[in-house]
PDB file of N, CA and C in Angstrom:
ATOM      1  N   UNK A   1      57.573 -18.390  15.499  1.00  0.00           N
ATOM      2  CA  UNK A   1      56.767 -17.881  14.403  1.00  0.00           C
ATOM      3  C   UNK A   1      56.690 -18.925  13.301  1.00  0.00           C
ATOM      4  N   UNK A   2      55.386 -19.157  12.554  1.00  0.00           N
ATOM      5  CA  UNK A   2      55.569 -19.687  11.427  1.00  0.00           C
ATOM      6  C   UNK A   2      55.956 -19.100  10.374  1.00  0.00           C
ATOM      7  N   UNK A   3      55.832 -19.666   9.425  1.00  0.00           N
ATOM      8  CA  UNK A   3      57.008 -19.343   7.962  1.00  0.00           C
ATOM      9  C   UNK A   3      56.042 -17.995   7.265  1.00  0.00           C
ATOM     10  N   UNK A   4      54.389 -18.168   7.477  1.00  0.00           N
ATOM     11  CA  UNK A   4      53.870 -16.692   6.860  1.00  0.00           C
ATOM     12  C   UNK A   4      54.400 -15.724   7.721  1.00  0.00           C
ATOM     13  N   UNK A   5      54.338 -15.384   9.566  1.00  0.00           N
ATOM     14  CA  UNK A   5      54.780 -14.897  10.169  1.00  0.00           C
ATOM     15  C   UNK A   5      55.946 -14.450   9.945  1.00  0.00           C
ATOM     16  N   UNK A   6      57.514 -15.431  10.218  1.00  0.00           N
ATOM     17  CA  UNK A   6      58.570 -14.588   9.698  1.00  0.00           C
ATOM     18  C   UNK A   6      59.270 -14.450   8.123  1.00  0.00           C
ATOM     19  N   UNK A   7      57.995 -14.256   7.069  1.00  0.00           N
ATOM     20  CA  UNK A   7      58.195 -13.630   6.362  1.00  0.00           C
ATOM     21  C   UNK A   7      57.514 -12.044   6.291  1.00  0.00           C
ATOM     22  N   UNK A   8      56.597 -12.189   6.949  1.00  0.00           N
ATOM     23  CA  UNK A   8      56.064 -10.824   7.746  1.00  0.00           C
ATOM     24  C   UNK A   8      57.328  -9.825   8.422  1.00  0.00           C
ATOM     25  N   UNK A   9      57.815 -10.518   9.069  1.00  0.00           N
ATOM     26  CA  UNK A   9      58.865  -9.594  10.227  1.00  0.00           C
ATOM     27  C   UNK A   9      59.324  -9.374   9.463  1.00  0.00           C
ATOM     28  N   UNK A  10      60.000 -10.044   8.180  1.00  0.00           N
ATOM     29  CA  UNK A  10      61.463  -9.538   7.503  1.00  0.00           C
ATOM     30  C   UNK A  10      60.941  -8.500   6.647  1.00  0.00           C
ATOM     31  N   UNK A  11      59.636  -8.535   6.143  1.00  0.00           N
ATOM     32  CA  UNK A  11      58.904  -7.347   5.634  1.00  0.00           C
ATOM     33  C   UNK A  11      59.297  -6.489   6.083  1.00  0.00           C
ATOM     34  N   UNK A  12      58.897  -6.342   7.381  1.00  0.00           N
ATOM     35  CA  UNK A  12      58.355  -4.717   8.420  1.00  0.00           C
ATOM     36  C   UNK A  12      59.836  -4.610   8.196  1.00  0.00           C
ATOM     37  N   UNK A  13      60.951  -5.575   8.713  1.00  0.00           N
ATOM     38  CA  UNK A  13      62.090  -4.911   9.106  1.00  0.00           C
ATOM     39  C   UNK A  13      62.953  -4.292   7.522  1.00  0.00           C
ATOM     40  N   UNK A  14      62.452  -4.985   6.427  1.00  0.00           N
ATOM     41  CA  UNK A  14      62.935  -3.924   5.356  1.00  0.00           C
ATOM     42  C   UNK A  14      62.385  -3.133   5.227  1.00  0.00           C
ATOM     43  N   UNK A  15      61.168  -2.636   5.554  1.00  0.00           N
ATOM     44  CA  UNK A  15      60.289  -1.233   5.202  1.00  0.00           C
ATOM     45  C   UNK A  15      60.839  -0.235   6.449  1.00  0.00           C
ATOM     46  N   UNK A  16      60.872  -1.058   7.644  1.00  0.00           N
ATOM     47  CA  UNK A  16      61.806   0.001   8.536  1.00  0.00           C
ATOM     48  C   UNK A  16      63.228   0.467   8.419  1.00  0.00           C
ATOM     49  N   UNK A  17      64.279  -0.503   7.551  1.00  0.00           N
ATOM     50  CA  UNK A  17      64.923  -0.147   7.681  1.00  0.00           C
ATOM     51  C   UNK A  17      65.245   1.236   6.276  1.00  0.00           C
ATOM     52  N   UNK A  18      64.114   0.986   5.443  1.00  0.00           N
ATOM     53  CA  UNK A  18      63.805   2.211   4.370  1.00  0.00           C
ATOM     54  C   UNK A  18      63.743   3.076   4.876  1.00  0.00           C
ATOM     55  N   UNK A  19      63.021   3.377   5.848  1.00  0.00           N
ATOM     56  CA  UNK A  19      62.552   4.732   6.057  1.00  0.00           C
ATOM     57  C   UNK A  19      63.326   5.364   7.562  1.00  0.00           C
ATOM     58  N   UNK A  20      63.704   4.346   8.031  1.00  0.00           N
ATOM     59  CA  UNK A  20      64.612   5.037   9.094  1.00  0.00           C
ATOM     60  C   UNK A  20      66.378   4.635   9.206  1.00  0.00           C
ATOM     61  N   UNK A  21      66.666   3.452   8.506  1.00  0.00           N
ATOM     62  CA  UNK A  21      68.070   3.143   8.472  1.00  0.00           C
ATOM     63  C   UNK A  21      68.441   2.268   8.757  1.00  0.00           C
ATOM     64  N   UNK A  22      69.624   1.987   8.920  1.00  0.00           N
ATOM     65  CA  UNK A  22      69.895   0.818   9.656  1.00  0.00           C
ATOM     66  C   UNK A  22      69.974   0.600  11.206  1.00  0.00           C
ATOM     67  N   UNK A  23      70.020   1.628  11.595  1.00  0.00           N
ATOM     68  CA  UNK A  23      70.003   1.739  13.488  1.00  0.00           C
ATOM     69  C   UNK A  23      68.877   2.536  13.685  1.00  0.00           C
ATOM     70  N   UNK A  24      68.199   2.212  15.045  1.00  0.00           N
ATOM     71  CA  UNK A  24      68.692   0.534  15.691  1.00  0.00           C
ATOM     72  C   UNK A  24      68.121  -0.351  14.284  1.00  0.00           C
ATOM     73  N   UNK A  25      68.426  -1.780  14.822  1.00  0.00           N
ATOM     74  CA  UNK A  25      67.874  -2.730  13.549  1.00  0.00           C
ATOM     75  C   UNK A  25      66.994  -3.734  14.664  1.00  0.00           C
ATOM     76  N   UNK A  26      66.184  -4.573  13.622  1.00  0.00           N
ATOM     77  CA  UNK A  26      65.210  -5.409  14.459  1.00  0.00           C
ATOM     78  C   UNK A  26      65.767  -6.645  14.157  1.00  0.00           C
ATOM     79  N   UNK A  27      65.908  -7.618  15.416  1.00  0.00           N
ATOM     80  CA  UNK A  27      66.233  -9.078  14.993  1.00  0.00           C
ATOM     81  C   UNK A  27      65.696  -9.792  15.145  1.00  0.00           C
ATOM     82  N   UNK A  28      65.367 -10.811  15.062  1.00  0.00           N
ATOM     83  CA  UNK A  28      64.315 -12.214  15.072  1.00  0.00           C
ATOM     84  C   UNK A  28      65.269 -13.197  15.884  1.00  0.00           C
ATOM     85  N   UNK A  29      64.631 -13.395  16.976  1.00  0.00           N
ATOM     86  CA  UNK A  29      65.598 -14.491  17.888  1.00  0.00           C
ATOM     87  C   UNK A  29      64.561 -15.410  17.953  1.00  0.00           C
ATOM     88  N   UNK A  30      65.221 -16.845  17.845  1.00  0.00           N
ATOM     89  CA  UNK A  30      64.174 -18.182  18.067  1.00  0.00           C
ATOM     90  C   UNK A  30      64.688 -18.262  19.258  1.00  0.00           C
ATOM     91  N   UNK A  31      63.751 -18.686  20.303  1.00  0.00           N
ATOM     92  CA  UNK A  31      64.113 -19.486  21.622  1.00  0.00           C
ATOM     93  C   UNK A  31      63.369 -20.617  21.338  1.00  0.00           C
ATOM     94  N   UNK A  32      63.869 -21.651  21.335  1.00  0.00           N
ATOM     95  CA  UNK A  32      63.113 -23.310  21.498  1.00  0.00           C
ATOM     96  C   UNK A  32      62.791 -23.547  22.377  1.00  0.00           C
ATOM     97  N   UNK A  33      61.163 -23.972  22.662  1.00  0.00           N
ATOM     98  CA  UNK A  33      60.805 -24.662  23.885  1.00  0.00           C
ATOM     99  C   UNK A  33      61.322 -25.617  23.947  1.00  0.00           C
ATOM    100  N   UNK A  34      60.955 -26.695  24.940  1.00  0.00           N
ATOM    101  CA  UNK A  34      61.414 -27.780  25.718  1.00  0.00           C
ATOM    102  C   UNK A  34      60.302 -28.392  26.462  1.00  0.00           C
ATOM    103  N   UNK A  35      59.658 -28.982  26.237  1.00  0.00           N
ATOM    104  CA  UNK A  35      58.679 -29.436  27.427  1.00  0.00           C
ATOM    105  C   UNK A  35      59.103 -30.537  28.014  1.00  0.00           C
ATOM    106  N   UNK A  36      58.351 -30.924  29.292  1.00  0.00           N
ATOM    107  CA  UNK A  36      58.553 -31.443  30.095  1.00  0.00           C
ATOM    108  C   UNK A  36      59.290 -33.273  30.253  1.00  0.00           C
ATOM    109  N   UNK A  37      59.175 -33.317  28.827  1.00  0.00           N
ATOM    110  CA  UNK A  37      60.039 -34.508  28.552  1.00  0.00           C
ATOM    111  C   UNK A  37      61.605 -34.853  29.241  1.00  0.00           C
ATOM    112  N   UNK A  38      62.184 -33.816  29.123  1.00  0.00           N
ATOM    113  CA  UNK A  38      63.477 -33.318  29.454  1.00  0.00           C
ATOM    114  C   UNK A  38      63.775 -33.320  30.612  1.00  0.00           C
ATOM    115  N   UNK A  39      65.108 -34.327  31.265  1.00  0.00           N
ATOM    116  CA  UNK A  39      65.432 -33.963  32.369  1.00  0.00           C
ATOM    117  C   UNK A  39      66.098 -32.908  32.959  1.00  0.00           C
ATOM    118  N   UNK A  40      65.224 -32.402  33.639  1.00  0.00           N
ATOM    119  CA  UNK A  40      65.798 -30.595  34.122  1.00  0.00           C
ATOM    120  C   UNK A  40      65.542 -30.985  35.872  1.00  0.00           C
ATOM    121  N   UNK A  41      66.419 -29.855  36.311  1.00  0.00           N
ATOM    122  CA  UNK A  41      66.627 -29.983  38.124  1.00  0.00           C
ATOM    123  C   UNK A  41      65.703 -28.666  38.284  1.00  0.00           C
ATOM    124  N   UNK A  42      64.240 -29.000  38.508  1.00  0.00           N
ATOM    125  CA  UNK A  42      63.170 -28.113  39.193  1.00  0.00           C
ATOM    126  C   UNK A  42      62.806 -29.027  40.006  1.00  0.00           C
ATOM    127  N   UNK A  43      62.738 -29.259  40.808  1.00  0.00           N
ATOM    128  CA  UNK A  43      62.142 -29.635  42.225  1.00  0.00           C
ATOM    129  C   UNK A  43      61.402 -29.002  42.754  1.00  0.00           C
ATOM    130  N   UNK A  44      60.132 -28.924  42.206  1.00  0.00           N
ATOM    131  CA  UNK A  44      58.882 -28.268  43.421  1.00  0.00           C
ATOM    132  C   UNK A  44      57.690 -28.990  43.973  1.00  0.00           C
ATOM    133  N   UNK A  45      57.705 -28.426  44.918  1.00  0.00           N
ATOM    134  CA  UNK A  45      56.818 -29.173  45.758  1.00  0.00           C
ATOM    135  C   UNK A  45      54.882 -28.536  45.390  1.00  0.00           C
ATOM    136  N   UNK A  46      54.671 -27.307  45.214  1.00  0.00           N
ATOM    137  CA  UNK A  46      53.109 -27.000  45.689  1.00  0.00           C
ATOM    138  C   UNK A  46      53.393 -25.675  44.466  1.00  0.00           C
ATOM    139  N   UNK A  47      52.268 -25.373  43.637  1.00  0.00           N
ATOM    140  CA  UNK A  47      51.720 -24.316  42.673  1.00  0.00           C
ATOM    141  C   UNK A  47      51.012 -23.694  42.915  1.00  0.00           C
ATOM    142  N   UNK A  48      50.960 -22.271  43.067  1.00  0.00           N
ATOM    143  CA  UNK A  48      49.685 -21.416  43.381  1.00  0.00           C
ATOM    144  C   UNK A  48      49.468 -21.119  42.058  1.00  0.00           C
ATOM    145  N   UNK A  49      48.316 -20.823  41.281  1.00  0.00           N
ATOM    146  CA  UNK A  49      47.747 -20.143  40.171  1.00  0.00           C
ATOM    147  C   UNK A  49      46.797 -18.893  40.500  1.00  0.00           C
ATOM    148  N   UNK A  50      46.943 -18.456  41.841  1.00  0.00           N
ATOM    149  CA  UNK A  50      46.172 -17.068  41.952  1.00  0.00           C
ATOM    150  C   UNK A  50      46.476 -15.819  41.319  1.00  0.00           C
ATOM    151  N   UNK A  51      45.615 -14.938  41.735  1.00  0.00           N
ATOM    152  CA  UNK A  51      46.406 -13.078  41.666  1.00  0.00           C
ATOM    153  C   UNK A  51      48.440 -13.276  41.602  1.00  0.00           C
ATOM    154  N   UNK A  52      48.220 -13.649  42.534  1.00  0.00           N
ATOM    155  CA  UNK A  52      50.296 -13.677  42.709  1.00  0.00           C
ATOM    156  C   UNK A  52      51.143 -14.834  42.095  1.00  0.00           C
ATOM    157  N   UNK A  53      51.044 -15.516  41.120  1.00  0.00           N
ATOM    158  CA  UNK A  53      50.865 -17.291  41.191  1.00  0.00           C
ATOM    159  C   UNK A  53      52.689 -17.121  41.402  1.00  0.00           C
ATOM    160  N   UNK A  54      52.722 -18.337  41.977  1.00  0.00           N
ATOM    161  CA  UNK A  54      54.312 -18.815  42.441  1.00  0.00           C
ATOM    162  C   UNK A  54      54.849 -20.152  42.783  1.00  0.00           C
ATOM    163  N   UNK A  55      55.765 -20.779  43.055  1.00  0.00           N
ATOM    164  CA  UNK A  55      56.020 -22.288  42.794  1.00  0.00           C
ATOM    165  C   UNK A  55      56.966 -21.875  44.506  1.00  0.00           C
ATOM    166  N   UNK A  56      56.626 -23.359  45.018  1.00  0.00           N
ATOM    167  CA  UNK A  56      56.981 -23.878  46.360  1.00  0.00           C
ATOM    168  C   UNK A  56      58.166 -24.471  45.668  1.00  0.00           C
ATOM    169  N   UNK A  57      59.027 -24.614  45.673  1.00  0.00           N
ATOM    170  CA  UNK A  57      60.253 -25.509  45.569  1.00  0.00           C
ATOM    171  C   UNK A  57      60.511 -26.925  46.831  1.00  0.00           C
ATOM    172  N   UNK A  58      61.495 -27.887  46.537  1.00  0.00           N
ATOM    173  CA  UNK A  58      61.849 -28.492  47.578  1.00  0.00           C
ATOM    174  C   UNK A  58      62.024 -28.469  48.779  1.00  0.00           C
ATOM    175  N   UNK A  59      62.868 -26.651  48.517  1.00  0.00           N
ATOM    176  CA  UNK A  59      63.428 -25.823  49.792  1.00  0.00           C
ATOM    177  C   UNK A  59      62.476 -25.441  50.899  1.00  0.00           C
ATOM    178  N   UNK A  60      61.292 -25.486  50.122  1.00  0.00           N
ATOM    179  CA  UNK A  60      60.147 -24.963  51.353  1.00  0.00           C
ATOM    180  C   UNK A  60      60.440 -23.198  50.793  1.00  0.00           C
ATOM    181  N   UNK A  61      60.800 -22.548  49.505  1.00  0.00           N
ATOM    182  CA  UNK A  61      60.883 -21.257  49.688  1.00  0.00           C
ATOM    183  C   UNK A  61      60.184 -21.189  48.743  1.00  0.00           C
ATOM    184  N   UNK A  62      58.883 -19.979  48.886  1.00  0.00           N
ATOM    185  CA  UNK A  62      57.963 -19.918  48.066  1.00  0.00           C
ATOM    186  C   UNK A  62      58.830 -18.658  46.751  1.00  0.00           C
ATOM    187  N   UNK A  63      58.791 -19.031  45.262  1.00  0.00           N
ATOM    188  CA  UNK A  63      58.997 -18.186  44.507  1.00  0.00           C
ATOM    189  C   UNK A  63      58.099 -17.711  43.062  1.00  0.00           C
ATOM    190  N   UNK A  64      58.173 -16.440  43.336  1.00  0.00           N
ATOM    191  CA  UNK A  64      57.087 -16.097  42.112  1.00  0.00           C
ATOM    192  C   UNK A  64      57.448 -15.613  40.641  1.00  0.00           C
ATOM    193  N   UNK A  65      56.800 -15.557  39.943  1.00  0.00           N
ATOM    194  CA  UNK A  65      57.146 -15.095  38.482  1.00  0.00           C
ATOM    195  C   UNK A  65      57.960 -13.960  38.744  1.00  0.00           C
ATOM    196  N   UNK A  66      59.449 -13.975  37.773  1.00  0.00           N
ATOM    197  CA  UNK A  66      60.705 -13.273  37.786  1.00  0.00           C
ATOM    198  C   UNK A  66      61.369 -13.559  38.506  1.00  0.00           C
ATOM    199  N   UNK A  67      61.398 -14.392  39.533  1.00  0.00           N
ATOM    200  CA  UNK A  67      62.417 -14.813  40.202  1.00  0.00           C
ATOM    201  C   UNK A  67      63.190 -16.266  40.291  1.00  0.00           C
ATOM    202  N   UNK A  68      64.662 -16.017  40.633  1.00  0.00           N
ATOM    203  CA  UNK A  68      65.549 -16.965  39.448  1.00  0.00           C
ATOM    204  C   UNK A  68      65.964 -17.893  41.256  1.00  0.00           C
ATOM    205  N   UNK A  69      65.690 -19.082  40.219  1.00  0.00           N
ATOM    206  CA  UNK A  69      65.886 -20.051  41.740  1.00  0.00           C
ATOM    207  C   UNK A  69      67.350 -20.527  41.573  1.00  0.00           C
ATOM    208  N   UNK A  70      67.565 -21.603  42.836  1.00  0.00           N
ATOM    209  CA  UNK A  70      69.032 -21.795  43.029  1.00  0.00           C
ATOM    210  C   UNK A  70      69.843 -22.573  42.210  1.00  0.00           C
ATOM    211  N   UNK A  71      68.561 -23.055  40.986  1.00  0.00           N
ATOM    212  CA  UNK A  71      69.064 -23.966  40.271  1.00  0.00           C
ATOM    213  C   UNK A  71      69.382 -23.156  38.834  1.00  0.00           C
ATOM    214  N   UNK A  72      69.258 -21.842  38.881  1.00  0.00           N
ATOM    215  CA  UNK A  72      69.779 -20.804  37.639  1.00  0.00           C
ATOM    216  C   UNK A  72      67.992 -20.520  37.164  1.00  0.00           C
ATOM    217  N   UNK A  73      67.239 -21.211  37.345  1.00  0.00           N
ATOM    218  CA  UNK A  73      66.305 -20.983  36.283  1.00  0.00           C
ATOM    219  C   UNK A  73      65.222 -19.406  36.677  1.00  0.00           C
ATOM    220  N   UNK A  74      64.825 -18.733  35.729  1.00  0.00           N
ATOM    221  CA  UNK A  74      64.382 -17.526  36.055  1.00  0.00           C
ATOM    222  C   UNK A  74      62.244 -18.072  35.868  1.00  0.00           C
ATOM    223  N   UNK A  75      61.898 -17.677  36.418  1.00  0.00           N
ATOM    224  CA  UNK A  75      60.525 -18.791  36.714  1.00  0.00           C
ATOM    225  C   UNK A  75      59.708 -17.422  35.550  1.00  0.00           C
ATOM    226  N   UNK A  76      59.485 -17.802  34.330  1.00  0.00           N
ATOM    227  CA  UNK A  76      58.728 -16.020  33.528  1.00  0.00           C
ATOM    228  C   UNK A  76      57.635 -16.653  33.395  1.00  0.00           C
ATOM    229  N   UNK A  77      56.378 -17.611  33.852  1.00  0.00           N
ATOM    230  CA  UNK A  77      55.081 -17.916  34.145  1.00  0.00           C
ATOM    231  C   UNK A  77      54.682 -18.931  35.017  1.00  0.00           C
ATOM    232  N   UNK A  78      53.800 -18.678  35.416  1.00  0.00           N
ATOM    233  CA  UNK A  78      52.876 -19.701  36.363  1.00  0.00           C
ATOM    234  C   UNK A  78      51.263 -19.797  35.889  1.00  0.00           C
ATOM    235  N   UNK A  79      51.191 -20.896  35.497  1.00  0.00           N
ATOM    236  CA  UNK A  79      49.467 -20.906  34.850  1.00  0.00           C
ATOM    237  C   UNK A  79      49.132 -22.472  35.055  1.00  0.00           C
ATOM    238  N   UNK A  80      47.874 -22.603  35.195  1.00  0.00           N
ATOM    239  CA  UNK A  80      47.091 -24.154  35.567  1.00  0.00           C
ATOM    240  C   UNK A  80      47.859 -25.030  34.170  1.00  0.00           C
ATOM    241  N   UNK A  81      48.007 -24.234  33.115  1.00  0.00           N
ATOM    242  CA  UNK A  81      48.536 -25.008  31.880  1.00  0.00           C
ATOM    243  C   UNK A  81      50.144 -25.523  32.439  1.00  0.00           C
ATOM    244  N   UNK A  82      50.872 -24.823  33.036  1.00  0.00           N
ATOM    245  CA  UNK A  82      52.334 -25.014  33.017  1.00  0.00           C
ATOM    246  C   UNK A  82      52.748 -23.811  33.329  1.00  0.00           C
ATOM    247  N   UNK A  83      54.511 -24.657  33.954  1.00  0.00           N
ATOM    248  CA  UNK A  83      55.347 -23.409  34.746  1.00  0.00           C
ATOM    249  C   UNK A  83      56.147 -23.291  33.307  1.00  0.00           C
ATOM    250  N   UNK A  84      56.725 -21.976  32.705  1.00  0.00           N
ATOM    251  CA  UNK A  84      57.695 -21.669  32.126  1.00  0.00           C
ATOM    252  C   UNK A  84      59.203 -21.092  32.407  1.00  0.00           C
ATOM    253  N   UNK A  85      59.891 -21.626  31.905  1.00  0.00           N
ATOM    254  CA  UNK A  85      61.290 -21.069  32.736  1.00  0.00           C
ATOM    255  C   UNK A  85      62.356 -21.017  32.183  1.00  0.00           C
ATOM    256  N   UNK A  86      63.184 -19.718  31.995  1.00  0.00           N
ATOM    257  CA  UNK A  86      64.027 -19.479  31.259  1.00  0.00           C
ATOM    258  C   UNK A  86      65.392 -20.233  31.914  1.00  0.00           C
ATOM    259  N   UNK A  87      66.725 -20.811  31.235  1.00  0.00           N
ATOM    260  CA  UNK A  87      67.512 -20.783  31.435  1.00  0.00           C
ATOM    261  C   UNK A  87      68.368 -20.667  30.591  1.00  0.00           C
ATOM    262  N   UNK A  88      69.682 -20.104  30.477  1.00  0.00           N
ATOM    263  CA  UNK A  88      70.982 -20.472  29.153  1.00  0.00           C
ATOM    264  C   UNK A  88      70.075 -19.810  28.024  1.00  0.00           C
ATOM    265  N   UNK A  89      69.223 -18.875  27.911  1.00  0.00           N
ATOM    266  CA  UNK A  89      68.436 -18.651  26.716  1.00  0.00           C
ATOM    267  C   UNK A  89      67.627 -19.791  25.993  1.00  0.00           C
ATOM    268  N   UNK A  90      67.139 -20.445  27.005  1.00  0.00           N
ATOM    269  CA  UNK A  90      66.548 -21.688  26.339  1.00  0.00           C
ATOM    270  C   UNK A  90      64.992 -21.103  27.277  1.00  0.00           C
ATOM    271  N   UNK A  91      64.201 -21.817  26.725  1.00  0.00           N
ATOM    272  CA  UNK A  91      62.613 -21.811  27.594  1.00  0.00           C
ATOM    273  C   UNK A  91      62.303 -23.411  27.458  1.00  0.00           C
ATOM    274  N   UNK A  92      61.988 -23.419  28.623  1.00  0.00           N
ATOM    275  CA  UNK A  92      61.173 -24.863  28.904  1.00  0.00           C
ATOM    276  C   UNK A  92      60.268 -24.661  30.134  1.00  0.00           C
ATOM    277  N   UNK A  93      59.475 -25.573  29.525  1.00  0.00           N
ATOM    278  CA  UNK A  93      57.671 -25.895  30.051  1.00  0.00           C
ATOM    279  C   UNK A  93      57.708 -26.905  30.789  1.00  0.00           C
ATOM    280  N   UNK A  94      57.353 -26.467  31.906  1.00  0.00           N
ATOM    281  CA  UNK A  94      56.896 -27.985  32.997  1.00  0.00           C
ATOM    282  C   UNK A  94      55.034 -28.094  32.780  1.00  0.00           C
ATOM    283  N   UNK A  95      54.566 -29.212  32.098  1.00  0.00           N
ATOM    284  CA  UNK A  95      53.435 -29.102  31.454  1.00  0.00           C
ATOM    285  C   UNK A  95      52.560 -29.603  33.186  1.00  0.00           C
ATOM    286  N   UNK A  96      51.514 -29.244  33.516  1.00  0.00           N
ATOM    287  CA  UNK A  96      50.609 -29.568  34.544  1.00  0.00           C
ATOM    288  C   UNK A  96      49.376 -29.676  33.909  1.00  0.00           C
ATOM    289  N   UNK A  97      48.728 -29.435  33.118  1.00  0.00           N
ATOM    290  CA  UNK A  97      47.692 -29.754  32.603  1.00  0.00           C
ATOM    291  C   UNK A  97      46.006 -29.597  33.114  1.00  0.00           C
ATOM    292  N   UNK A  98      46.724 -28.676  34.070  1.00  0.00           N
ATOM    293  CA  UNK A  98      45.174 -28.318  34.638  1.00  0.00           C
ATOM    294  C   UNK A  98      43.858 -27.153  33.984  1.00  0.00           C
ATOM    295  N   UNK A  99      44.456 -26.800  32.938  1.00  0.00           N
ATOM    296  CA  UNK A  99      43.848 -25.715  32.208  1.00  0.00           C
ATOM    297  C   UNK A  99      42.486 -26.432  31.676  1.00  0.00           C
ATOM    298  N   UNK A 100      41.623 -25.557  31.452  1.00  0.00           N
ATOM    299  CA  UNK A 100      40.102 -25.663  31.286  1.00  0.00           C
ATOM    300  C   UNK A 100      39.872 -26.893  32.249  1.00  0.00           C
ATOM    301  N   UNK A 101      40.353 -27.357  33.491  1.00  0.00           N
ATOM    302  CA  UNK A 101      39.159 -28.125  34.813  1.00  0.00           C
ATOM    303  C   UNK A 101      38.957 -27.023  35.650  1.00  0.00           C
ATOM    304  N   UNK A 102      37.878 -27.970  36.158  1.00  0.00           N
ATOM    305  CA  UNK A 102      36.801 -27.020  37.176  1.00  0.00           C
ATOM    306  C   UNK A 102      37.650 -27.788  38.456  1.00  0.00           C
ATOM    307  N   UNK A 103      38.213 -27.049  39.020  1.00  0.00           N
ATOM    308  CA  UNK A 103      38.821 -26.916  40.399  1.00  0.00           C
ATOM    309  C   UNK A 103      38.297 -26.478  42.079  1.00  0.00           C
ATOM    310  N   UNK A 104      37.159 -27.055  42.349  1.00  0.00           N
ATOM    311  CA  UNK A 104      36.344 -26.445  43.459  1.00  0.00           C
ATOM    312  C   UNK A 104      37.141 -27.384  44.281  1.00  0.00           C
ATOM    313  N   UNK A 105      37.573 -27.311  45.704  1.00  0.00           N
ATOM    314  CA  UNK A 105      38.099 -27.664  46.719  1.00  0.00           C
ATOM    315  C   UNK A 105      36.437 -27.332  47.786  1.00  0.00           C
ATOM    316  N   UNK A 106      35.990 -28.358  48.211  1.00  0.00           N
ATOM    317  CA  UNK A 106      34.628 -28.217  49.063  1.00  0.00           C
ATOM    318  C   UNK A 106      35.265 -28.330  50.202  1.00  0.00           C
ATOM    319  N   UNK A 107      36.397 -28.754  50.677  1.00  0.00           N
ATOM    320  CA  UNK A 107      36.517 -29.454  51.984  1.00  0.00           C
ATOM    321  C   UNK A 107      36.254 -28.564  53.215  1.00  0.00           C
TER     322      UNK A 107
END
């Protein structure tokens, strides 16, 4: 969030906590991206971006969004822009950069 943003949240969360209390309470968690700069152990081989999108790994085992590969990481998107992937409460972006091309395969 930017700085107008979480001065927004801390708003809502004092007006909520006026009128209903202190429980439950709302918290503001930062997760820091990471992009692809970073040496991280994803090894994949092939990207689908369809209806189902999912990442081929090294292993030859196809895995799709929500599912946590052998290397800990939990895979929470697949898009022509980049894979996202949670680990340790961290998020990092494997950037691919295919977003807005025209992708026709004629062969």
């Amino acid at each position: 969030l930017d700085d107008i943003e979480t001065t927004r949240f801390y708003g809502v969360t004092r007006d909520f906590r006026e009128q209903y209390g202190e429980k439950p309470y709302l918290v503001l968690k930062s997760i820091p991206k990471v992009s692809k700069g970073t040496d991280i152990d994803f090894p994949f081989r092939s990207v689908n971006f369809g209806q189902v999108p999912y990442v081929i790994l090294t292993d030859n085992v196809r895995y799709m969004v929500g599912a946590r590969t052998p290397q800990g990481y939990r895979i929470s998107s697949v898009t022509p822009a980049g894979i996202e992937l949670v680990k340790g409460g961290r998020v990092i972006t494997i950037e691919l950069g295919y977003e807005g091309e025209k992708n026709h395969d004629k062969s």
